[in-house]
Structures are given as structure tokens and as C-alpha cells.
C-alpha atoms as a PDB file:
ATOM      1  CA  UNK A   1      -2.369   6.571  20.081  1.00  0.00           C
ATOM      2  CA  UNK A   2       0.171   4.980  17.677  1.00  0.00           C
ATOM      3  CA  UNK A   3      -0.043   5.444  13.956  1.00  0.00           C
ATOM      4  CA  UNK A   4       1.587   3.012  11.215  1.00  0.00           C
ATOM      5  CA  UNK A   5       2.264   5.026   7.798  1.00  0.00           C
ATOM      6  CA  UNK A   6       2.895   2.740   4.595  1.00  0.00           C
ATOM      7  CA  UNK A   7       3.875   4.530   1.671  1.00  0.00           C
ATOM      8  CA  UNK A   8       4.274   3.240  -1.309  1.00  0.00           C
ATOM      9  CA  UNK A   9       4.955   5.662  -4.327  1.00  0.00           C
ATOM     10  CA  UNK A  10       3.041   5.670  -7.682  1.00  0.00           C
ATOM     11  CA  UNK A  11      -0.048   6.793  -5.609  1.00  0.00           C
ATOM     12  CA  UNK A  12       1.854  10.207  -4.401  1.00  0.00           C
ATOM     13  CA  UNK A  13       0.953  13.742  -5.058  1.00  0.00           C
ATOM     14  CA  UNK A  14       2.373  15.063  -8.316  1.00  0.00           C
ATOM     15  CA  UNK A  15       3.709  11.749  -9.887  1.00  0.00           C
ATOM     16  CA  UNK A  16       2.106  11.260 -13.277  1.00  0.00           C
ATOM     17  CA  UNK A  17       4.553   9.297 -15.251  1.00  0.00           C
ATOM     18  CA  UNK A  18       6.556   6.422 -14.219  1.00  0.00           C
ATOM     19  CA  UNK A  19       9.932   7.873 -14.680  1.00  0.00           C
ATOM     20  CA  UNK A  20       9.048   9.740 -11.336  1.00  0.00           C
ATOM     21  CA  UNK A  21       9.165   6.680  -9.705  1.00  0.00           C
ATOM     22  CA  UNK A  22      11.775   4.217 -11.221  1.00  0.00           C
ATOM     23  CA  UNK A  23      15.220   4.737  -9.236  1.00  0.00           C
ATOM     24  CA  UNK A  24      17.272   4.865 -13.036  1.00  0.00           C
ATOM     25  CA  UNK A  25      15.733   8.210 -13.886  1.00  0.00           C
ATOM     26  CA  UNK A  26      16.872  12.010 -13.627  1.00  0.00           C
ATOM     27  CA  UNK A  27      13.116  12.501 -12.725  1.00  0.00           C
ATOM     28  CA  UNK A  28      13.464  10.511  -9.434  1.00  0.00           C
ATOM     29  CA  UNK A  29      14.717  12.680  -7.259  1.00  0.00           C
ATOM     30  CA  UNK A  30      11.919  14.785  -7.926  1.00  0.00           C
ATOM     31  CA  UNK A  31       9.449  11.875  -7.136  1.00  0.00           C
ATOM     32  CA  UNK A  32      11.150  11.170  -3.825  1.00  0.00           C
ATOM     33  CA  UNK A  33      10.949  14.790  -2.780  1.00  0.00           C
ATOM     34  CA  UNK A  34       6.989  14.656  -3.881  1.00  0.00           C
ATOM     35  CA  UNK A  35       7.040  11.362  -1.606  1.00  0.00           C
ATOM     36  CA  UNK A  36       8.220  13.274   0.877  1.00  0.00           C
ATOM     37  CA  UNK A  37       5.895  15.901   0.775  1.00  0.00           C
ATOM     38  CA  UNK A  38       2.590  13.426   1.348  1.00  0.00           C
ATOM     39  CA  UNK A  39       4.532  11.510   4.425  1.00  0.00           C
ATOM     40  CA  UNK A  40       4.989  14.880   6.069  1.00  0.00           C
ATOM     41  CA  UNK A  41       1.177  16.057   5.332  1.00  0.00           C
ATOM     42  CA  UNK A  42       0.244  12.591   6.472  1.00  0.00           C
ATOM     43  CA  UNK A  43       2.154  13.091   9.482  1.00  0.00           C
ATOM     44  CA  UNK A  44       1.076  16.327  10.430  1.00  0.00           C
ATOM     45  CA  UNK A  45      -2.662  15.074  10.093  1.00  0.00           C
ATOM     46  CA  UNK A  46      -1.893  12.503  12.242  1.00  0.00           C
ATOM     47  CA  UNK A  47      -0.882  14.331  14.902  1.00  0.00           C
ATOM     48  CA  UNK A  48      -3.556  16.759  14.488  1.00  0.00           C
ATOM     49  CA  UNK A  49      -5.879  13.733  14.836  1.00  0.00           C
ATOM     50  CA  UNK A  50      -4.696  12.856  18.359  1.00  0.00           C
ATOM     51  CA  UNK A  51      -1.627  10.505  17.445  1.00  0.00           C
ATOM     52  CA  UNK A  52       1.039  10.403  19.980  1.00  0.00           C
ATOM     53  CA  UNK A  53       3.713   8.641  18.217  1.00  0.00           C
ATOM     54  CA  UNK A  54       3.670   8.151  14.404  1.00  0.00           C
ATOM     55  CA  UNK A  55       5.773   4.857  12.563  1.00  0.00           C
ATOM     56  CA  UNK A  56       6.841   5.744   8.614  1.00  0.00           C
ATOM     57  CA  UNK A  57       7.392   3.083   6.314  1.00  0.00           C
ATOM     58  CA  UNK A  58       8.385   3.181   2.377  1.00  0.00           C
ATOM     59  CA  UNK A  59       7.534   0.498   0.893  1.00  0.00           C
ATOM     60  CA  UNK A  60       7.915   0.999  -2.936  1.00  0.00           C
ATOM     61  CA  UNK A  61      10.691  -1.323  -4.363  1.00  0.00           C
ATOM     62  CA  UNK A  62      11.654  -2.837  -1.049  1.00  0.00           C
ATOM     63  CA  UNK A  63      12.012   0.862   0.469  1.00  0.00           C
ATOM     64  CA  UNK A  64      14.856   3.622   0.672  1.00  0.00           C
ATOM     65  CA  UNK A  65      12.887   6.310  -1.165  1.00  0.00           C
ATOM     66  CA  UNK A  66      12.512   8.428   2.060  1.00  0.00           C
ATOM     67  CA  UNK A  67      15.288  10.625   3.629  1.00  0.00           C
ATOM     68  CA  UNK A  68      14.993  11.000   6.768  1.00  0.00           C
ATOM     69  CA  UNK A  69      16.552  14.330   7.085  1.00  0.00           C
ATOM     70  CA  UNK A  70      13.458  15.892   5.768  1.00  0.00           C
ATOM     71  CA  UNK A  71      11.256  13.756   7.900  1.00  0.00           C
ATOM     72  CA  UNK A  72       8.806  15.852  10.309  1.00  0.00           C
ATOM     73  CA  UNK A  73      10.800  15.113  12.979  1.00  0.00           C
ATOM     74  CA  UNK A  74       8.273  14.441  15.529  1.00  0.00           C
ATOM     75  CA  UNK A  75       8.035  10.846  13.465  1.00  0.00           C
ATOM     76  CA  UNK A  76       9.972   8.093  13.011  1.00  0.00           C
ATOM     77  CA  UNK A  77      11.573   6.165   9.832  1.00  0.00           C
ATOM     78  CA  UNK A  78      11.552   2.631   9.197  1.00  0.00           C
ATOM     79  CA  UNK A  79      12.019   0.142   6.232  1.00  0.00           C
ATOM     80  CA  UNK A  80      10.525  -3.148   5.084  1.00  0.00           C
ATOM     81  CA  UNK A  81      12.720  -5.985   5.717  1.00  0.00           C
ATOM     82  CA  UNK A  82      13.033  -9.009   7.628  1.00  0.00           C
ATOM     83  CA  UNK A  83      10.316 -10.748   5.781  1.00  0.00           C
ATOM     84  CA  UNK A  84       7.778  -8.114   7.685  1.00  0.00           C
ATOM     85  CA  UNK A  85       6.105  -5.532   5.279  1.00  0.00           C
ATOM     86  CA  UNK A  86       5.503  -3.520   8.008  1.00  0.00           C
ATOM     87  CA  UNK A  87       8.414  -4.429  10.818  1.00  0.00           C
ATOM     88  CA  UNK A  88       7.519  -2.328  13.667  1.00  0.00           C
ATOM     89  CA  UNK A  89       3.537  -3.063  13.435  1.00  0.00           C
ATOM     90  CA  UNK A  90       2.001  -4.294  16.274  1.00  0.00           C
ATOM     91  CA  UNK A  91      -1.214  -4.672  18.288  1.00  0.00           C
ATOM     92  CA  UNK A  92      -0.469  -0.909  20.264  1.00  0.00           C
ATOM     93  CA  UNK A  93      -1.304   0.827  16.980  1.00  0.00           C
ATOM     94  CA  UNK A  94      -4.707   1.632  16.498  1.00  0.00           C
ATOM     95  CA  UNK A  95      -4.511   1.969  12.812  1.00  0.00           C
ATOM     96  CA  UNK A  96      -2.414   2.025   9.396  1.00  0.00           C
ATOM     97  CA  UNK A  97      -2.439   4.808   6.880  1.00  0.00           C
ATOM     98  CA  UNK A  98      -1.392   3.611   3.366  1.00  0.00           C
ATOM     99  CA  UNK A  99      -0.005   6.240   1.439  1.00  0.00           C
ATOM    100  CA  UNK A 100       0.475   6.767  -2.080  1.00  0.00           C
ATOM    101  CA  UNK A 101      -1.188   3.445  -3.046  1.00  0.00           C
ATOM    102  CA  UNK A 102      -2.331   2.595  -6.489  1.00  0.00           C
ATOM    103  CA  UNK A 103      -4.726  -0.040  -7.818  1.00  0.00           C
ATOM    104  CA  UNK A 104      -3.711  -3.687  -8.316  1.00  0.00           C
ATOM    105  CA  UNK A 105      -2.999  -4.824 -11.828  1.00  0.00           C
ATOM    106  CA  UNK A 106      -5.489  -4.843 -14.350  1.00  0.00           C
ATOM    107  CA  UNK A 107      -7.785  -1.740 -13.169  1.00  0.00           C
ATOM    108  CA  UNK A 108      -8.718   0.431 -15.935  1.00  0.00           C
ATOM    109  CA  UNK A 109      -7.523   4.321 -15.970  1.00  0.00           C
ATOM    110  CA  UNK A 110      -5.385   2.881 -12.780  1.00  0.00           C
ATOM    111  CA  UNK A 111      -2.214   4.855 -13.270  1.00  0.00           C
ATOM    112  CA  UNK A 112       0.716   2.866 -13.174  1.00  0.00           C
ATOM    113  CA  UNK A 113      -1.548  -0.431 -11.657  1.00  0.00           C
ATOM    114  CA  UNK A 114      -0.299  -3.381 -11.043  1.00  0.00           C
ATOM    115  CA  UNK A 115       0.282  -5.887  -7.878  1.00  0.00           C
ATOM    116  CA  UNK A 116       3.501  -6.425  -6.216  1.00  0.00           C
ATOM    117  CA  UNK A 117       5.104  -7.098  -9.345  1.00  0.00           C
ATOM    118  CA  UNK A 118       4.762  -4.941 -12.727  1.00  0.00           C
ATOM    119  CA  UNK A 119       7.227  -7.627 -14.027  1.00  0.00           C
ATOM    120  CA  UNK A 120       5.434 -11.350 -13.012  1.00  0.00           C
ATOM    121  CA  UNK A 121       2.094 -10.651 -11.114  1.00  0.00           C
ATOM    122  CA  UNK A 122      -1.052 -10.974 -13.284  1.00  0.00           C
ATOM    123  CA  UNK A 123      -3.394 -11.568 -10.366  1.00  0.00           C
ATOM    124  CA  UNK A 124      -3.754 -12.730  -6.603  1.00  0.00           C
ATOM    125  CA  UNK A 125      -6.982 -13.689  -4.773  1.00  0.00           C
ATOM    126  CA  UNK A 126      -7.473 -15.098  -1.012  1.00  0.00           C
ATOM    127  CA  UNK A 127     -10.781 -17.316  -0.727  1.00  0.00           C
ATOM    128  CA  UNK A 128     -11.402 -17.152  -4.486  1.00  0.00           C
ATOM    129  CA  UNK A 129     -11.138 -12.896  -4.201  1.00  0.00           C
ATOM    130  CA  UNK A 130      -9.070 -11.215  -5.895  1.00  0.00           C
ATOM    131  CA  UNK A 131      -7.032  -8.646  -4.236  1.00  0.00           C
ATOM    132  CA  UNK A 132      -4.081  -5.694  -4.923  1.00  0.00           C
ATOM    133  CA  UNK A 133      -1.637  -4.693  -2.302  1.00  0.00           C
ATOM    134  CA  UNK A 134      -3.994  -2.478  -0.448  1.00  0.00           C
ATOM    135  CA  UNK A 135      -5.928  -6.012   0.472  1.00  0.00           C
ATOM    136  CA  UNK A 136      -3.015  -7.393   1.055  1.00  0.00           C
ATOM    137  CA  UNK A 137      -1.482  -5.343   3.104  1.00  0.00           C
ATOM    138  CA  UNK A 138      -4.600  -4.797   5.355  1.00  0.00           C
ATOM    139  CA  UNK A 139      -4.798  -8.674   6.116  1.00  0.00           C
ATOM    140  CA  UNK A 140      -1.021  -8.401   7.335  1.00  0.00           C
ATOM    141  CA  UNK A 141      -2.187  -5.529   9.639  1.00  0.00           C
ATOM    142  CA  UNK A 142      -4.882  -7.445  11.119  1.00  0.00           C
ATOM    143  CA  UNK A 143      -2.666 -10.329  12.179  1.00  0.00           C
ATOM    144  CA  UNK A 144      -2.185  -7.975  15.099  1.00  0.00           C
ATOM    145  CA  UNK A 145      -5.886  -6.876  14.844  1.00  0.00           C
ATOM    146  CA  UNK A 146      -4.851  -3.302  13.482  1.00  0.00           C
ATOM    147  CA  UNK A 147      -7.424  -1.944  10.767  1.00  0.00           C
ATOM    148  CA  UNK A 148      -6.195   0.101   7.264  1.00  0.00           C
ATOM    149  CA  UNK A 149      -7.965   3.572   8.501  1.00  0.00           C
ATOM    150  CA  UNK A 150      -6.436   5.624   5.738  1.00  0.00           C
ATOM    151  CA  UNK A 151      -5.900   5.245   1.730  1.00  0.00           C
ATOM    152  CA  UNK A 152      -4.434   7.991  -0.457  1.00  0.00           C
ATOM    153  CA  UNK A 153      -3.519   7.766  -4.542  1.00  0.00           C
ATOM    154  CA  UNK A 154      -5.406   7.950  -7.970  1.00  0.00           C
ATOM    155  CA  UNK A 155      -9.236   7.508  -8.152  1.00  0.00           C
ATOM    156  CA  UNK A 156      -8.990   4.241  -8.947  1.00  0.00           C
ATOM    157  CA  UNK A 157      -7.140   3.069  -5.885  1.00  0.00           C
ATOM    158  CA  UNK A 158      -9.193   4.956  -3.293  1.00  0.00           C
ATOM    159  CA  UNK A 159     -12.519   3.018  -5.031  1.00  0.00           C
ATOM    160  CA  UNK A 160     -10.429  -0.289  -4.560  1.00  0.00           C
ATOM    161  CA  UNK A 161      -9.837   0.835  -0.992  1.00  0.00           C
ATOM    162  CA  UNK A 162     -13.790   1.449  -0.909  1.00  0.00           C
ATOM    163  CA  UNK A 163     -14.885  -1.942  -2.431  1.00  0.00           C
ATOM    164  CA  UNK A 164     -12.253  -3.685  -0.352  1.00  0.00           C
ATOM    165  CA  UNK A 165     -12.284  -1.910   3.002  1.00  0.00           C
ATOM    166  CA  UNK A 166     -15.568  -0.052   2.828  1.00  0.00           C
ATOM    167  CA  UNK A 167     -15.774   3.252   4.798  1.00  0.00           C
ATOM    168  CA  UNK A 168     -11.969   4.051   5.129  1.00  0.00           C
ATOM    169  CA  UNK A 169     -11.304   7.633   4.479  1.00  0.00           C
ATOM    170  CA  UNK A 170     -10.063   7.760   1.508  1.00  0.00           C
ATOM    171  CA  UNK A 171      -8.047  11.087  -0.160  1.00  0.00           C
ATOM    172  CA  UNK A 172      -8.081  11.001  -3.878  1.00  0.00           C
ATOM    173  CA  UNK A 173      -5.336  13.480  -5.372  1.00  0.00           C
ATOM    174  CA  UNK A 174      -5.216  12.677  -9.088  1.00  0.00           C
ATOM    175  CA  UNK A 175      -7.318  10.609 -11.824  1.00  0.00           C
ATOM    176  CA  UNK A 176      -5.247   8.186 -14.322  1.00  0.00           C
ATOM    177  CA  UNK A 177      -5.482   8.451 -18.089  1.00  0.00           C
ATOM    178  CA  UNK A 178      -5.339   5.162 -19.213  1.00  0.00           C
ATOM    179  CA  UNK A 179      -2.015   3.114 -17.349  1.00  0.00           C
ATOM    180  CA  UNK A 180       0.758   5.207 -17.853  1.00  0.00           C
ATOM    181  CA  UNK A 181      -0.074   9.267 -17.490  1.00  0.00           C
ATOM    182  CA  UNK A 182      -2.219  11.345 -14.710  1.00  0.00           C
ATOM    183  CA  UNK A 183      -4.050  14.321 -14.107  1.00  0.00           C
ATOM    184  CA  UNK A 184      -3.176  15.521 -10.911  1.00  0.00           C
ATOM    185  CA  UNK A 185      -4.491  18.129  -8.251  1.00  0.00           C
ATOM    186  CA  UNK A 186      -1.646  21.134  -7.082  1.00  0.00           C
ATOM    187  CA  UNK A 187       0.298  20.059  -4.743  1.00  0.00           C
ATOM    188  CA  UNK A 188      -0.827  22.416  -2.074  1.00  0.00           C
ATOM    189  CA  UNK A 189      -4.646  21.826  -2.475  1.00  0.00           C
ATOM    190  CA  UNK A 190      -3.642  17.368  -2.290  1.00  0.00           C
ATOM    191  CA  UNK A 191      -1.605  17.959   0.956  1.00  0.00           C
ATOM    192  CA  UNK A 192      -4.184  19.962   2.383  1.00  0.00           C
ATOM    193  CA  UNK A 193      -6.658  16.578   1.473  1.00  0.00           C
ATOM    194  CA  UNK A 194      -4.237  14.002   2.882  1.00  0.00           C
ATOM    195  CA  UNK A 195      -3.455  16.177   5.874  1.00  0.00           C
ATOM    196  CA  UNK A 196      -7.327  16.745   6.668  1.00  0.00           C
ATOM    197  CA  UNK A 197      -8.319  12.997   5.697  1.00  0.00           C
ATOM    198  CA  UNK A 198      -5.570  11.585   8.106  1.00  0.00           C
ATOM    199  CA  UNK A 199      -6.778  13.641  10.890  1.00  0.00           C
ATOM    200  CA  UNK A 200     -10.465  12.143  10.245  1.00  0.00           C
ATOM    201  CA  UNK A 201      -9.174   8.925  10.437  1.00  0.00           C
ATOM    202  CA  UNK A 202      -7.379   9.521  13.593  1.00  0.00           C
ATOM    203  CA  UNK A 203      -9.964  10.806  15.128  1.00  0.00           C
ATOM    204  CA  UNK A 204     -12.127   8.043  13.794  1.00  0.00           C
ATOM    205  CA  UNK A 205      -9.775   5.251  14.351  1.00  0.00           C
ATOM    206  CA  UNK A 206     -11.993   2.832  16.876  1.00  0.00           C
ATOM    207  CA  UNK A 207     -14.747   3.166  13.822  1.00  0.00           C
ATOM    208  CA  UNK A 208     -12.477   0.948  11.775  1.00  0.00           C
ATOM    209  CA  UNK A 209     -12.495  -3.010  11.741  1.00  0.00           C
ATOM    210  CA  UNK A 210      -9.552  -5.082  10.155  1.00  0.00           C
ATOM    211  CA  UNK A 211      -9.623  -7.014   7.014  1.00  0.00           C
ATOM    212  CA  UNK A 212      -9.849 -10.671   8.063  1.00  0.00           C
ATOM    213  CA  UNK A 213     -10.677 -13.615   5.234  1.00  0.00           C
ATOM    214  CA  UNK A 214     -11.190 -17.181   6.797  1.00  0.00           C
ATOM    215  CA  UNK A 215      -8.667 -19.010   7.910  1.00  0.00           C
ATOM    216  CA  UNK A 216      -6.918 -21.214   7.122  1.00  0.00           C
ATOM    217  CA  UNK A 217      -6.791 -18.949   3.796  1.00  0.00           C
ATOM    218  CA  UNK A 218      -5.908 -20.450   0.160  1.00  0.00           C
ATOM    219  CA  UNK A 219      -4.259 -17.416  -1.495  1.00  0.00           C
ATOM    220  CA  UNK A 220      -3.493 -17.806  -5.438  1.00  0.00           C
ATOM    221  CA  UNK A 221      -1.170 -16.230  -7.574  1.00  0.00           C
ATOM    222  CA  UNK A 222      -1.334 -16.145 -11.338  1.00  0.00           C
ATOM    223  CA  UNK A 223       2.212 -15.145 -13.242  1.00  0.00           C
ATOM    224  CA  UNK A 224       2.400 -14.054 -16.826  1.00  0.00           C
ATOM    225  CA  UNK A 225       4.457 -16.832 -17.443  1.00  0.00           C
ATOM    226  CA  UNK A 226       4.884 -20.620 -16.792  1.00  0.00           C
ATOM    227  CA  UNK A 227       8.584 -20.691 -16.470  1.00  0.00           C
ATOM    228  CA  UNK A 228       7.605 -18.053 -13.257  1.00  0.00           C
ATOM    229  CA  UNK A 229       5.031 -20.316 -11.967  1.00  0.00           C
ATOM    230  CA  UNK A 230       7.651 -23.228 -12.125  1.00  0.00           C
ATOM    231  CA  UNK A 231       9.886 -21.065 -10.420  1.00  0.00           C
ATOM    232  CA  UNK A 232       7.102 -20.489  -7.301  1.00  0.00           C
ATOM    233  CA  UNK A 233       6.141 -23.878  -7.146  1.00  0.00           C
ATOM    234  CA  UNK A 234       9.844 -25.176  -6.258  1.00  0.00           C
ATOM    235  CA  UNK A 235       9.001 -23.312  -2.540  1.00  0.00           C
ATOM    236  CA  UNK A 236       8.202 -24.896   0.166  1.00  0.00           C
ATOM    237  CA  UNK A 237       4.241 -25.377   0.662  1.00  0.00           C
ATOM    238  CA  UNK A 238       3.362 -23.980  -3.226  1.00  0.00           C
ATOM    239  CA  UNK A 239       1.189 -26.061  -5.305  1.00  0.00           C
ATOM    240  CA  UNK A 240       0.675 -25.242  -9.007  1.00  0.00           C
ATOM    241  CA  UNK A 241      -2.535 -25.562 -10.221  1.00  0.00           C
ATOM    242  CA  UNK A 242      -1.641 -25.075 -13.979  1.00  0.00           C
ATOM    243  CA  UNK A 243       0.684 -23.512 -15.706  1.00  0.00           C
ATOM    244  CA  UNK A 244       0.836 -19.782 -15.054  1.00  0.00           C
ATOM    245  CA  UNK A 245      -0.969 -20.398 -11.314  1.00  0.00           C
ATOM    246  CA  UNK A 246       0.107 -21.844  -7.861  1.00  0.00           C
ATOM    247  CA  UNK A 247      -1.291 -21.620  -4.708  1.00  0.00           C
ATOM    248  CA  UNK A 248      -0.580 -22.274  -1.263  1.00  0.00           C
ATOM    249  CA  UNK A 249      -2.396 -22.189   1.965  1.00  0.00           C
ATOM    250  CA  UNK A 250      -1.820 -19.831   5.072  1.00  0.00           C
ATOM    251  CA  UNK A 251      -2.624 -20.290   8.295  1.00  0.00           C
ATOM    252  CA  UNK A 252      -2.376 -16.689   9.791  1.00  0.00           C
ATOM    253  CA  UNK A 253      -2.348 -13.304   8.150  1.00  0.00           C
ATOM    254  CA  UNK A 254       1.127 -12.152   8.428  1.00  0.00           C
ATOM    255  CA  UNK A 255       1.536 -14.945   6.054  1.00  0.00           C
ATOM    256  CA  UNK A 256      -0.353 -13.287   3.712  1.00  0.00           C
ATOM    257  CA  UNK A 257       2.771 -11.717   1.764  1.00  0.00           C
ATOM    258  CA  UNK A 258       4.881 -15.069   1.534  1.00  0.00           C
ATOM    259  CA  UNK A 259       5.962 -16.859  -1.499  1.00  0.00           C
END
């Protein structure tokens, strides 16, 4: 049984201010070793779940957060790219863990929130919902019929996995205060969650269905700014509808990403 992890990183153990996570800061090789930490309790659950081969993926800004020489190395290390959030996903794996996950922007006490883009995004919806990255990223995976089995971060992102995904097994390993601080659970006591929660949903896998909206899908995207808008709508196949919003229409789910 194959297992996809996706990790992004303001959703990991031990983070709780966003110099952990921004690349410029003396605190981020401290967050990358805390990333780390969750992939390889992640791992190890997934192999205690029954998982025969297990795919890692980080995909916080664009990836390269992870090294692999402190990878469990009965796993193996990949990178977004290629226009694929998830390259090496296909329809052998029964299921997709995303790691470290946070909720999309606008969620209150969501630590660090936002979708896609802390800089531009303001909101995305597909079919009139609106959506964060853990939505999004579990309509790519069903493209090849894989469901999300797995969310770990704050309490606010495992209840957006809940209303989004319903019964995923979700492991919740700190609680935001307001945007931009966290309480957070020891770090031995939250890899001891994700490890146990990823082995449920292993074991659980064939209980999960993928996320599939209608197609063909209308997905939206509303900027903070109408120069960025103006800037979307000179792609191919984006329409704007006014002037911080454009939309375009999709036609399978590993579209779901494009702009």
C-alpha cells in the first residue's frame, strides 16, 4: 500500500511564530528540523499502518525545506515542480497525508492562515465554495481517485479538514492565538499524535472517498488588489469578473491548482 505525504510547514509541531518558517530568518533552521521531526513521525505511522512504500513531499514555498539526510530512510523525497503539486501521485496510492497544514486565509485564531498566497490571495471557491489549500489539494488527489486520509496542524485547520473532508483523521498539535502566535503541545506528546493518527488512517484507508466538485468546475479567485487581478486575467482561459476577481473554468481536477 502506497502512501503520498504533503507537508507543508506553518501547520508543524513546535512552530508558533512565522519567523520559524520564512527562509530569511536565524529561526529557520530550527523550523526545518521541527519539519523534519513530523515527516519522520508521519512516516513511521505509516508504516506501522501497513504502508509498503511511503512518497514525501514539501510543499511550503515551492519546497526544499526537507533534507533528506535525516529522512527515515525507509521513505522517499520528492519536490513540487513541473506544474504537479504532488509529482509522483498516482492512482497506486491509496491515500495522501497532508502534513503541517494550516487554515486558508481569513479563519479566525488560524495561526499563520492564509491560501496559497499570504501576499495576493484573499479567497478561492470551486462551484461557488470557498476553499484553502487542504480543498485544494484533495481535488488534485482525486484526479487519480486518491482520497486526503490524513490532516495534521493548528485546531483550526484540522476543523477545516472536518467541514471539508468530513471523517479524515485529523491530529491537532497546537491552537492559534489570533494570526500570528501559537500554543503548542511538547513535541514528544504531538509526534506520538501524528504517528498514532497516520497509522489509523492507514489502516483505515479504503474508508476514505476523494474530494470531487462537478465538473466542468468554475473555480474563482479573489486578489487583494486589481492591478493582481489584471495581472491573472492576461492568462490564457481567465476571465475577470470585476476588479479584484477572475475566474476560469476547469475541466479535470489536476487543473485545480492552475492560474
Amino acid at each position: 500500500m502506497k502512501i503520498y505525504i504533503l507537508c507543508d510547514m506553518e501547520g508543524v509541531s513546535g512552530i508558533r511564530k512565522i519567523e520559524q518558517v520564512q527562509s530569511d530568518s536565524n529561526e529557520y533552521a530550527h523550523g526545518r528540523e521541527l519539519m523534519m521531526q513530523d515527516i519522520n513521525a508521519a512516516v513511521d505511522g505509516a508504516f506501522l499502518g501497513g504502508a509498503s512504500e511511503v512518497v514525501a513531499c514539501d510543499t511550503h514555498g515551492g519546497g526544499g525545506q526537507v533534507r533528506v539526510a535525516d529522512m527515515d530512510q525507509r521513505a522517499v523525497y520528492e519536490m513540487p515542480g513541473g506544474g504537479s503539486l504532488m509529482p509522483s501521485l498516482d492512482d497506486t496510492f491509496a491515500g495522501v497525508i497532508l502534513l503541517g497544514h494550516h487554515a486558508r486565509a481569513g479563519t479566525v485564531n488560524g495561526f499563520l492562515d492564509h491560501t496559497m498566497s499570504s501576499r495576493s490571495w484573499f479567497e478561492w471557491s470551486i462551484n461557488g465554495q470557498a476553499m484553502g489549500e487542504i480543498g485544494i489539494e484533495a481535488i488534485f488527489a482525486a484526479h487519480w481517485n486518491v482520497p486526503v486520509i490524513m490532516v495534521s496542524g493548528d485546531q483550526a485547520a484540522c476543523d477545516e479538514a472536518g467541514e471539508t473532508l468530513g471523517e479524515v483523521e485529523c491530529a491537532v498539535v497546537k491552537w492559534g492565538i489570533g494570526r500570528n502566535k501559537a500554543k503548542a503541545l511538547p513535541l514528544p506528546r504531538a509526534h506520538d499524535i501524528i504517528r498514532q493518527t497516520a497509522k489509523r488512517a492507514v489502516e483505515r484507508a479504503g474508508d476514505f472517498e476523494p474530494l470531487r466538485p462537478s465538473l466542468p468546475a468554475t473555480i474563482q479567485l479573489t486578489v487583494y488588489r486589481s492591478d493582481m487581478a489584471e495581472e491573472y486575467a492576461r492568462r490564457s482561459g481567465v476571465e475577470q469578473v470585476n476588479a479584484r476577481t477572475v475566474r476560469r473554468v476547469i475541466d479535470a481536477y489536476n487543473k485545480v491548482h492552475l492560474w
